[in-house]
PDB file of N, CA and C in Angstrom:
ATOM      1  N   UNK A   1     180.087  22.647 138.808  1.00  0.00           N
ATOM      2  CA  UNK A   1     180.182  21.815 140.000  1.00  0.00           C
ATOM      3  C   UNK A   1     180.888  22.551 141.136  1.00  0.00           C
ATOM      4  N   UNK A   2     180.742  22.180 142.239  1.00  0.00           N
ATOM      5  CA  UNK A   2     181.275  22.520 143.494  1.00  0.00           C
ATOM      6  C   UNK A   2     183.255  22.585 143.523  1.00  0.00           C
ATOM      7  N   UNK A   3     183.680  23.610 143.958  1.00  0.00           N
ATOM      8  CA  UNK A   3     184.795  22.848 144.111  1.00  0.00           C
ATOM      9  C   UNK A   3     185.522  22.909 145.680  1.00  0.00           C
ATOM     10  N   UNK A   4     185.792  22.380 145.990  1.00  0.00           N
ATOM     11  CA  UNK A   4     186.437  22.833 147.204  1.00  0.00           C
ATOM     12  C   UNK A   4     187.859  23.232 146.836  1.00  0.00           C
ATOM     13  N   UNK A   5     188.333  24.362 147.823  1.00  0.00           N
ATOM     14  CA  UNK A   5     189.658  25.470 147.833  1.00  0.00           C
ATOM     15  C   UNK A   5     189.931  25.244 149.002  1.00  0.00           C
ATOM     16  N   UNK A   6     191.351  25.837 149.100  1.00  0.00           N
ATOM     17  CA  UNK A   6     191.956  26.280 150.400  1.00  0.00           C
ATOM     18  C   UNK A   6     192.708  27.458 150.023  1.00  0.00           C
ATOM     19  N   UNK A   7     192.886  28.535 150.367  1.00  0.00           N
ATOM     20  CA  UNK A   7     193.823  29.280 150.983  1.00  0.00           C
ATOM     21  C   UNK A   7     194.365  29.527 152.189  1.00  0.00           C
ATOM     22  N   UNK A   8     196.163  29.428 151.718  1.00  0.00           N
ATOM     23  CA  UNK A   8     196.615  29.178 153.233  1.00  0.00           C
ATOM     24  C   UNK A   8     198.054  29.389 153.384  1.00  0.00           C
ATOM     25  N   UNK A   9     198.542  30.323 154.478  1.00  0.00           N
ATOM     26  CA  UNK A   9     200.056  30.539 154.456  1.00  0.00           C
ATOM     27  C   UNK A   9     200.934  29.390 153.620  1.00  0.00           C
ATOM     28  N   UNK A  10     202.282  29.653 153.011  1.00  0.00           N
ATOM     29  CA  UNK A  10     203.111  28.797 152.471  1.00  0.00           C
ATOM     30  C   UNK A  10     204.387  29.354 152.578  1.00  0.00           C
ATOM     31  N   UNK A  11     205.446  28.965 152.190  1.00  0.00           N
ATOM     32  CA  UNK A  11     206.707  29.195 152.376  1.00  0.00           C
ATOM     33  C   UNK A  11     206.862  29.658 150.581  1.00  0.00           C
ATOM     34  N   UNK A  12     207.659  30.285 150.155  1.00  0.00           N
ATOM     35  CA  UNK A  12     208.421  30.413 148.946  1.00  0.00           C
ATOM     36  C   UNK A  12     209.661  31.583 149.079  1.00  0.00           C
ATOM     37  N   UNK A  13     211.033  31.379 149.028  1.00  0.00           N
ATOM     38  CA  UNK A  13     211.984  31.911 149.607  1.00  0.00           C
ATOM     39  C   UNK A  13     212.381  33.296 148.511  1.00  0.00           C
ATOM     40  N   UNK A  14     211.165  34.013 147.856  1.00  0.00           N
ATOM     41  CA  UNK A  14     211.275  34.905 147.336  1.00  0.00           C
ATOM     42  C   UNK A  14     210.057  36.035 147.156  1.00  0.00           C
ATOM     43  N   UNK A  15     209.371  35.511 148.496  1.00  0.00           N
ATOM     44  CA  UNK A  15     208.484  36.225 148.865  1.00  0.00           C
ATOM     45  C   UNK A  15     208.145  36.076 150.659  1.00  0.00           C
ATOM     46  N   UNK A  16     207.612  37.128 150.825  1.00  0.00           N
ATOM     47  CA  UNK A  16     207.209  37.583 152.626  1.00  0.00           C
ATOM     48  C   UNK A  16     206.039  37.924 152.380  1.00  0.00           C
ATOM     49  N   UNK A  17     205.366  37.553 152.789  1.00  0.00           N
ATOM     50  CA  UNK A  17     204.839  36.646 153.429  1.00  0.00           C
ATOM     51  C   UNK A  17     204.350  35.724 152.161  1.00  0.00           C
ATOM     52  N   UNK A  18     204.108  34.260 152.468  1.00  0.00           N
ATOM     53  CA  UNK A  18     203.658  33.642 150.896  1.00  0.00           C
ATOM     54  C   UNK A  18     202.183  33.119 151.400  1.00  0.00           C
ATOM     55  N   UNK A  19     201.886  32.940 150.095  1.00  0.00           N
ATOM     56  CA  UNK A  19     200.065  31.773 150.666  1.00  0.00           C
ATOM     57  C   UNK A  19     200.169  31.395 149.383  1.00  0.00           C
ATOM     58  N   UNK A  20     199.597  30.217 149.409  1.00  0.00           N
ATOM     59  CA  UNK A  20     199.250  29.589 148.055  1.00  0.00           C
ATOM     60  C   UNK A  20     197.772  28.819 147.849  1.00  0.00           C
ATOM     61  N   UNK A  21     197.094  28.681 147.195  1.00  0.00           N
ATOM     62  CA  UNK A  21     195.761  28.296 146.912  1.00  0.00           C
ATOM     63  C   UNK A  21     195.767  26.998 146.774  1.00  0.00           C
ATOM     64  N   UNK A  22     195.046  26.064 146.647  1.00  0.00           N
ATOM     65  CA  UNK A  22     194.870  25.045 146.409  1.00  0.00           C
ATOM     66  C   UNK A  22     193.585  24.170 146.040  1.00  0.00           C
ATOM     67  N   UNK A  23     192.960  23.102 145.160  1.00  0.00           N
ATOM     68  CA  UNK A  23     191.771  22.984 144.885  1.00  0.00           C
ATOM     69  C   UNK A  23     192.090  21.087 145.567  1.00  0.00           C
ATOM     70  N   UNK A  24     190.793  20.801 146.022  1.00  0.00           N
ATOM     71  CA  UNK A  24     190.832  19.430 146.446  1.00  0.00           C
ATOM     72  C   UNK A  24     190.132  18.794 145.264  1.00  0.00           C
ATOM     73  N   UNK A  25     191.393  17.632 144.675  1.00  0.00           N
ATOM     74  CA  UNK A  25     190.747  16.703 143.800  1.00  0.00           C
ATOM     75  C   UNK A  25     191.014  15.411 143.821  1.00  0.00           C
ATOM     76  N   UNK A  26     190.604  14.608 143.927  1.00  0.00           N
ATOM     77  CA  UNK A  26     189.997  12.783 144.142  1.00  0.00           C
ATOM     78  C   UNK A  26     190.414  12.946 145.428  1.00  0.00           C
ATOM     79  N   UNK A  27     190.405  13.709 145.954  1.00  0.00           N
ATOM     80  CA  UNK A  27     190.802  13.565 147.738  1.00  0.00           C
ATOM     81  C   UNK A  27     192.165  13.805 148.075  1.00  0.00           C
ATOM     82  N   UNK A  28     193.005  14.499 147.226  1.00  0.00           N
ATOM     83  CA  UNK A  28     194.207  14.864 147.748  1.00  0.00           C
ATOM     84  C   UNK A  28     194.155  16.624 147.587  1.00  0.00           C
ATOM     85  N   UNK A  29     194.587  17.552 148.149  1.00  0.00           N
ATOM     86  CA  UNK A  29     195.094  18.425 147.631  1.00  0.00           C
ATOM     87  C   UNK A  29     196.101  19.015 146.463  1.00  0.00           C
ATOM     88  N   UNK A  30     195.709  19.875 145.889  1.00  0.00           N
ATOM     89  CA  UNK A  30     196.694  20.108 144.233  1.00  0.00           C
ATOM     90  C   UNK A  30     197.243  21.439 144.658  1.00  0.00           C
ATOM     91  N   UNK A  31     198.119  22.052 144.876  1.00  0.00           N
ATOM     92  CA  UNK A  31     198.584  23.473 144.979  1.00  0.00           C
ATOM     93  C   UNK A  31     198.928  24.034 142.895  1.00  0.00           C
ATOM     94  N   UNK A  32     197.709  24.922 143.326  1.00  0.00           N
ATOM     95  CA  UNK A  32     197.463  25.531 141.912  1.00  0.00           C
ATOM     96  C   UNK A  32     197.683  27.071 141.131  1.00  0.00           C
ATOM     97  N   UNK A  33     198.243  28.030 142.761  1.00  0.00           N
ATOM     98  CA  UNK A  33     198.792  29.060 142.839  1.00  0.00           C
ATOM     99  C   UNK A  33     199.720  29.258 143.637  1.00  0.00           C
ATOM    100  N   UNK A  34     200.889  29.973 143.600  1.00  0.00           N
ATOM    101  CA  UNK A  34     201.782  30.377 144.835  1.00  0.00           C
ATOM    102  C   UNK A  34     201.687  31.797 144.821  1.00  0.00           C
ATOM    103  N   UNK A  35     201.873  32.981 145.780  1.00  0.00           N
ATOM    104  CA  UNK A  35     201.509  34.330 145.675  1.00  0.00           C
ATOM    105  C   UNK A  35     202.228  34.665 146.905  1.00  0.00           C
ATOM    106  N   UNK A  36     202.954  36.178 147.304  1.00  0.00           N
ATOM    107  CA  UNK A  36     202.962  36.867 147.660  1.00  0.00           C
ATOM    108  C   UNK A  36     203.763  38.234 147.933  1.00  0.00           C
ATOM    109  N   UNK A  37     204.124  39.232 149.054  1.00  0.00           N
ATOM    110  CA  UNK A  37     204.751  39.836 148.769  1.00  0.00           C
ATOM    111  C   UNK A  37     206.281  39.954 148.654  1.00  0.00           C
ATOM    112  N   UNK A  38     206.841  40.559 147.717  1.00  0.00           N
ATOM    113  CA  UNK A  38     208.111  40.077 147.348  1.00  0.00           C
ATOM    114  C   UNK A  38     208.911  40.297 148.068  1.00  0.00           C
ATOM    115  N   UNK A  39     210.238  39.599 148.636  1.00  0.00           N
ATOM    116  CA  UNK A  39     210.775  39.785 149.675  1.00  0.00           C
ATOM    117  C   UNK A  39     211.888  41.097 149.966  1.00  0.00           C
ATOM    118  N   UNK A  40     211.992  41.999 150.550  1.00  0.00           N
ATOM    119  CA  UNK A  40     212.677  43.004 150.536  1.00  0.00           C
ATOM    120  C   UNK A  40     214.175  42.947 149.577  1.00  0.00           C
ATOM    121  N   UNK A  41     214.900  41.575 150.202  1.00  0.00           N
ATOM    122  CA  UNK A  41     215.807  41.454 149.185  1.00  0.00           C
ATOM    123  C   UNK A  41     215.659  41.324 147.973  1.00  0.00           C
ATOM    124  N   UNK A  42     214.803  40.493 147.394  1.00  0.00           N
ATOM    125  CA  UNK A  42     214.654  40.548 145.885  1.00  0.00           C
ATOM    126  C   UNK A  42     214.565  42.232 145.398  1.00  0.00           C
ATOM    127  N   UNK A  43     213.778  42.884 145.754  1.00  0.00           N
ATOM    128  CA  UNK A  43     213.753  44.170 145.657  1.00  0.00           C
ATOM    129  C   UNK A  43     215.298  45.394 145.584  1.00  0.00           C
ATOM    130  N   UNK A  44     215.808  44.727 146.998  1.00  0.00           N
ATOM    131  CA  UNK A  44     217.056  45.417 146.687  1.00  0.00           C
ATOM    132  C   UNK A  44     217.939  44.821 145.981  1.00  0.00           C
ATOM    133  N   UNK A  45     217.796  44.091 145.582  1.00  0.00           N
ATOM    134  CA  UNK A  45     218.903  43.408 144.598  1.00  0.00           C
ATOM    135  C   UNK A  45     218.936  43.649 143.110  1.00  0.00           C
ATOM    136  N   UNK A  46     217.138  44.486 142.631  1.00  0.00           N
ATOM    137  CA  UNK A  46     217.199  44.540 141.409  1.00  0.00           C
ATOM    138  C   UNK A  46     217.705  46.168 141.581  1.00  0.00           C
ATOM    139  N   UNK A  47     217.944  46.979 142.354  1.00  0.00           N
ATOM    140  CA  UNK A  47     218.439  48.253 142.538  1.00  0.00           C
ATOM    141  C   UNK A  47     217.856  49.235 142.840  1.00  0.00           C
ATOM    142  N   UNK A  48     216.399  48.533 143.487  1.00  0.00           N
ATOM    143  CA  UNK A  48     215.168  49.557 144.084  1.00  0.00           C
ATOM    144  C   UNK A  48     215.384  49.600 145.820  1.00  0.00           C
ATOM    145  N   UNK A  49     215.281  50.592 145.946  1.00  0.00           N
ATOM    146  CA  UNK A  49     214.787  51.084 147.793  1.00  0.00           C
ATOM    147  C   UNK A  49     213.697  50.438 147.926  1.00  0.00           C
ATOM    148  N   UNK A  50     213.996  49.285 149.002  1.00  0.00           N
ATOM    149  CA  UNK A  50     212.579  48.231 149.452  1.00  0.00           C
ATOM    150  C   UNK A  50     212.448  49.093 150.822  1.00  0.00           C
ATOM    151  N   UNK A  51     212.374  49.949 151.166  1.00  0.00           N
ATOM    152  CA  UNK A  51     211.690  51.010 151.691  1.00  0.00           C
ATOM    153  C   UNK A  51     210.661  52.191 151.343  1.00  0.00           C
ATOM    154  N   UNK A  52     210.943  52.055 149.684  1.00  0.00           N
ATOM    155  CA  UNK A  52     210.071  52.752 148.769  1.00  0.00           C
ATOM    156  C   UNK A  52     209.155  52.117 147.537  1.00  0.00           C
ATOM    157  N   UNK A  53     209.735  50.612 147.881  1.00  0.00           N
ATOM    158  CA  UNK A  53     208.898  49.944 146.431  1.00  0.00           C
ATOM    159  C   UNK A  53     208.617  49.016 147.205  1.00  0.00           C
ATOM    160  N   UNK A  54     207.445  47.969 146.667  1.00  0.00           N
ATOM    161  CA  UNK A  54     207.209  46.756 147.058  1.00  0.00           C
ATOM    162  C   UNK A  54     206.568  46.121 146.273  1.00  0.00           C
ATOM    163  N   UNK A  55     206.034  44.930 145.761  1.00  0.00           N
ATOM    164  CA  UNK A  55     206.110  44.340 144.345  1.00  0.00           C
ATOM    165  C   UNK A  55     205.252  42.562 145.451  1.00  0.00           C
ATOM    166  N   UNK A  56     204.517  41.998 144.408  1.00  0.00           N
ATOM    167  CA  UNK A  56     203.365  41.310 144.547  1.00  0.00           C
ATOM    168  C   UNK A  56     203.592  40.281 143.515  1.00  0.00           C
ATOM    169  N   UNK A  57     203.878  38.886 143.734  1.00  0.00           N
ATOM    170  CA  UNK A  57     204.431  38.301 143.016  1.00  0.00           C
ATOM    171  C   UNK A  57     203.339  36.513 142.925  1.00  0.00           C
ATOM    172  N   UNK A  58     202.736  36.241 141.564  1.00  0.00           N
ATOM    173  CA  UNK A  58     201.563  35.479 141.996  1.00  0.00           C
ATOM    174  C   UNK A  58     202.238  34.682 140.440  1.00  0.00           C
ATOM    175  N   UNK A  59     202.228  33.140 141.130  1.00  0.00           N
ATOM    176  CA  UNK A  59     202.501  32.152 140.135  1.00  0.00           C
ATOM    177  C   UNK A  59     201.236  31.343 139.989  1.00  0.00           C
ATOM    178  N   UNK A  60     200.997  30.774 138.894  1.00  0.00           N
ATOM    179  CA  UNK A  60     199.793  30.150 138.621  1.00  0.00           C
ATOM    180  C   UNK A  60     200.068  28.408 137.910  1.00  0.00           C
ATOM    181  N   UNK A  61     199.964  27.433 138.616  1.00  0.00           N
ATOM    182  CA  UNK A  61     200.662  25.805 138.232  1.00  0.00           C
ATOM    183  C   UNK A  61     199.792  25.776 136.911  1.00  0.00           C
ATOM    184  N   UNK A  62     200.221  26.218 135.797  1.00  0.00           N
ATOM    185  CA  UNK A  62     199.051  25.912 134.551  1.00  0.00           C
ATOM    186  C   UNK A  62     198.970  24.569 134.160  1.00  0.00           C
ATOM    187  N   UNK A  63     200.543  23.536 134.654  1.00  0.00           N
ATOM    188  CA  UNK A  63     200.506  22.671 134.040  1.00  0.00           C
ATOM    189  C   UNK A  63     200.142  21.778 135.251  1.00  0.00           C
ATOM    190  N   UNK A  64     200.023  22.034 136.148  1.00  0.00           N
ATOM    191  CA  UNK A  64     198.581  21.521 137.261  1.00  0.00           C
ATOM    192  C   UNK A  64     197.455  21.300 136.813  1.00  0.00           C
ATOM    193  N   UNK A  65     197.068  22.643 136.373  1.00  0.00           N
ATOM    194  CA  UNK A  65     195.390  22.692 135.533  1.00  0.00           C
ATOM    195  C   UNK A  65     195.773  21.632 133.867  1.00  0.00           C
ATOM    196  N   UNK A  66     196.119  21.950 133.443  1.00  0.00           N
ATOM    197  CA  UNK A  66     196.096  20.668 132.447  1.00  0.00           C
ATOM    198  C   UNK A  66     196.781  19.519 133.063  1.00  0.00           C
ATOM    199  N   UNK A  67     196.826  19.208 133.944  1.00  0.00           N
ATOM    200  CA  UNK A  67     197.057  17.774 134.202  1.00  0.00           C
ATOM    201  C   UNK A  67     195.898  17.094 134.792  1.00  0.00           C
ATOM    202  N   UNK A  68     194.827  18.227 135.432  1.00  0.00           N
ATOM    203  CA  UNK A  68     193.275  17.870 135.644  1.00  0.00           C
ATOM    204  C   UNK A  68     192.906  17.861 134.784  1.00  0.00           C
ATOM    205  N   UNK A  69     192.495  18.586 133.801  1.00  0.00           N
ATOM    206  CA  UNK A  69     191.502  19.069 132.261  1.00  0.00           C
ATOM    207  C   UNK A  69     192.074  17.070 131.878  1.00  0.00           C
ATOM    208  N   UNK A  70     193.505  16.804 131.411  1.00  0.00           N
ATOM    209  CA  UNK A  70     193.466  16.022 130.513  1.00  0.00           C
ATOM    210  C   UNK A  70     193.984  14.653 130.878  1.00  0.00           C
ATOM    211  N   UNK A  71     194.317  14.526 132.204  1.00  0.00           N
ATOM    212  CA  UNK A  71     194.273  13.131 132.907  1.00  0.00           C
ATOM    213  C   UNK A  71     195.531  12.840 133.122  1.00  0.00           C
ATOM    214  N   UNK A  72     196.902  13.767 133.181  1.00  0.00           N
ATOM    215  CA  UNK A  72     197.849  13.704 133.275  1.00  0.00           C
ATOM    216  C   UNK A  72     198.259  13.004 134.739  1.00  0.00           C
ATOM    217  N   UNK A  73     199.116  12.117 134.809  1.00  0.00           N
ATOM    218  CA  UNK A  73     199.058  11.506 136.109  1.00  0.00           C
ATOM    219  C   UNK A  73     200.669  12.144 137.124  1.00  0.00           C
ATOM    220  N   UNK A  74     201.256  12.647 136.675  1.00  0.00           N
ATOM    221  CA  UNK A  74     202.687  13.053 136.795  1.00  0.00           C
ATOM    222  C   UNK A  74     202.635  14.238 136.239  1.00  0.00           C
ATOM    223  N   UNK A  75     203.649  15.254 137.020  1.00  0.00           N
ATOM    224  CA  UNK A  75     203.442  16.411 136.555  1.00  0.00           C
ATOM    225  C   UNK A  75     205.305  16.499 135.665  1.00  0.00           C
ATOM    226  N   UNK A  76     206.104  15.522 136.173  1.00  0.00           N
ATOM    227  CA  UNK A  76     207.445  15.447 135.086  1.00  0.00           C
ATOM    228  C   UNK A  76     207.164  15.167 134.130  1.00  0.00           C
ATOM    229  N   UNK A  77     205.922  14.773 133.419  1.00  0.00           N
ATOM    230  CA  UNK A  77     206.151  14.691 132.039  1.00  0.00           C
ATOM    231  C   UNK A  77     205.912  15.259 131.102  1.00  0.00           C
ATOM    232  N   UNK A  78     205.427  16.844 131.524  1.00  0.00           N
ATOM    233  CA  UNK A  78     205.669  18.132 130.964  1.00  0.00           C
ATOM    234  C   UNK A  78     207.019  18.613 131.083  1.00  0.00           C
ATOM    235  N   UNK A  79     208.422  18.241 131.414  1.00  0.00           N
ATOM    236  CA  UNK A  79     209.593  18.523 131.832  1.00  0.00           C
ATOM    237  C   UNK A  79     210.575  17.694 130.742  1.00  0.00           C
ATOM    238  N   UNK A  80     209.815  16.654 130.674  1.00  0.00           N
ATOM    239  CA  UNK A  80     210.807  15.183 130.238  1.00  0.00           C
ATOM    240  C   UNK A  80     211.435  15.634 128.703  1.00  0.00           C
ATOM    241  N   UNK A  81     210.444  16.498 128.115  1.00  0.00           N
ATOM    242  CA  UNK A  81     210.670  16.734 126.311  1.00  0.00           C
ATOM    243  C   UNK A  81     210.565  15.886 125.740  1.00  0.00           C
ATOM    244  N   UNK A  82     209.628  14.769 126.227  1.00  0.00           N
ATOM    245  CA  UNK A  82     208.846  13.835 125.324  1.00  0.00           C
ATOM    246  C   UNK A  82     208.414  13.933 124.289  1.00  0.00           C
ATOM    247  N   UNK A  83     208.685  14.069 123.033  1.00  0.00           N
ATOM    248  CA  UNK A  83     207.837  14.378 121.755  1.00  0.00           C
ATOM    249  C   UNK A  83     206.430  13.714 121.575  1.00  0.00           C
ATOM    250  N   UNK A  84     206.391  12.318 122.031  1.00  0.00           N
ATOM    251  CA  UNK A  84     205.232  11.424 121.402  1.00  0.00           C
ATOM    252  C   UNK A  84     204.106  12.034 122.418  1.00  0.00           C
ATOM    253  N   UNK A  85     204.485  12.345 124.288  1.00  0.00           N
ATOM    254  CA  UNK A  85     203.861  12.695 125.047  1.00  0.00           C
ATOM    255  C   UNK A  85     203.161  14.330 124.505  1.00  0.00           C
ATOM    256  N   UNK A  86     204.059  15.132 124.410  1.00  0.00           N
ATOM    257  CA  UNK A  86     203.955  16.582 123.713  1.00  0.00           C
ATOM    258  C   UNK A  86     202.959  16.315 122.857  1.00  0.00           C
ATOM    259  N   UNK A  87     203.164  15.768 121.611  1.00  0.00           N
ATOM    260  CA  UNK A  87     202.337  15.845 120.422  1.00  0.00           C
ATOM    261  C   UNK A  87     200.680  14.739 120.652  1.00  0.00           C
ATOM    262  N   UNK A  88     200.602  14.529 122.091  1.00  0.00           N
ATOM    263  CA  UNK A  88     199.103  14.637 122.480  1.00  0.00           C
ATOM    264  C   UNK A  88     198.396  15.375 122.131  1.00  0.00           C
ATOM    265  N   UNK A  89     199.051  16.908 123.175  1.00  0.00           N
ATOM    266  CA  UNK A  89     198.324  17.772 123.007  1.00  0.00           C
ATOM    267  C   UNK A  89     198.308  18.748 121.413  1.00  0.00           C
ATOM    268  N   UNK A  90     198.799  18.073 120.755  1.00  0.00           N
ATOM    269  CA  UNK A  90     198.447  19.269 119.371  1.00  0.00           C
ATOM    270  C   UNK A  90     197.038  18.926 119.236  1.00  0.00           C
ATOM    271  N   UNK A  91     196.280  17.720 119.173  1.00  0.00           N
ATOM    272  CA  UNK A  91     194.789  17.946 118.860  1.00  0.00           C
ATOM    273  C   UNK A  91     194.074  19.399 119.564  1.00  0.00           C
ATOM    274  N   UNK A  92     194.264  20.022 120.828  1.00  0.00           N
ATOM    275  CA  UNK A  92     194.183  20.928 121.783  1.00  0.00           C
ATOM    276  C   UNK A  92     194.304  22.153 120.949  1.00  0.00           C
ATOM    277  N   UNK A  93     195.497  22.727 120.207  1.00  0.00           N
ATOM    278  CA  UNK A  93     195.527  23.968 120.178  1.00  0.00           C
ATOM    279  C   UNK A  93     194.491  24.521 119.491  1.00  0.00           C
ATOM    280  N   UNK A  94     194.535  25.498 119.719  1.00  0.00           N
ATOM    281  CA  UNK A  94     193.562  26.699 119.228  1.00  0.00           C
ATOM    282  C   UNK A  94     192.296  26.298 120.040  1.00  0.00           C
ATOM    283  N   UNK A  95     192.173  25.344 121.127  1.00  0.00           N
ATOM    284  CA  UNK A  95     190.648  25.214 121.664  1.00  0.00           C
ATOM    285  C   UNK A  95     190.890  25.770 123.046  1.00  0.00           C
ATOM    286  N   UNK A  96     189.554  25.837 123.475  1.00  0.00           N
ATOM    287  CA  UNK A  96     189.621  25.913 124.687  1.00  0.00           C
ATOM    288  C   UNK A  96     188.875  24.994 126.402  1.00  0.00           C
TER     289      UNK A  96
END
């Protein structure tokens, strides 16, 4: 099926410049990646010359994508340590 995307500048305070992706679903937007280049300070802080290194930094919301795949309505309740919620997904493993 079709999907509609966006890519489009974003803020994330550990990268310069950021963009993040996004897929439109039931009519709202979902931000499903964050990405970009890493910000000079992070760089000098791990003890590299951010005049000589630069580093590319791309997060991916997985538990975005399974909250589409499996009808999840809230994305805290991958956070909560729900056992009864958790042990949904054991029917899941090993599939794809």
């Amino acid at each position: 099926p079709d999907i509609e995307t966006r890519f489009r500048c974003d803020y994330f305070p550990f990268v310069e410049p950021g963009a993040e992706l996004g897929v439109r679903w039931q009519g709202d937007w979902l931000e499903v990646l964050g990405c970009g280049m890493v910000h000079p300070e992070i760089i000098a802080d791990a003890g590299l010359d951010p005049d000589r290194f630069t580093g590319f930094a791309l997060g991916m919301g997985v538990e975005r994508v399974a909250m589409l795949r499996y009808g999840v309505r809230d994305i805290r309740h991958f956070y909560r340590n729900n056992v009864r919620f958790l042990r949904e997904f054991d029917q899941f493993r090993g599939t794809s």
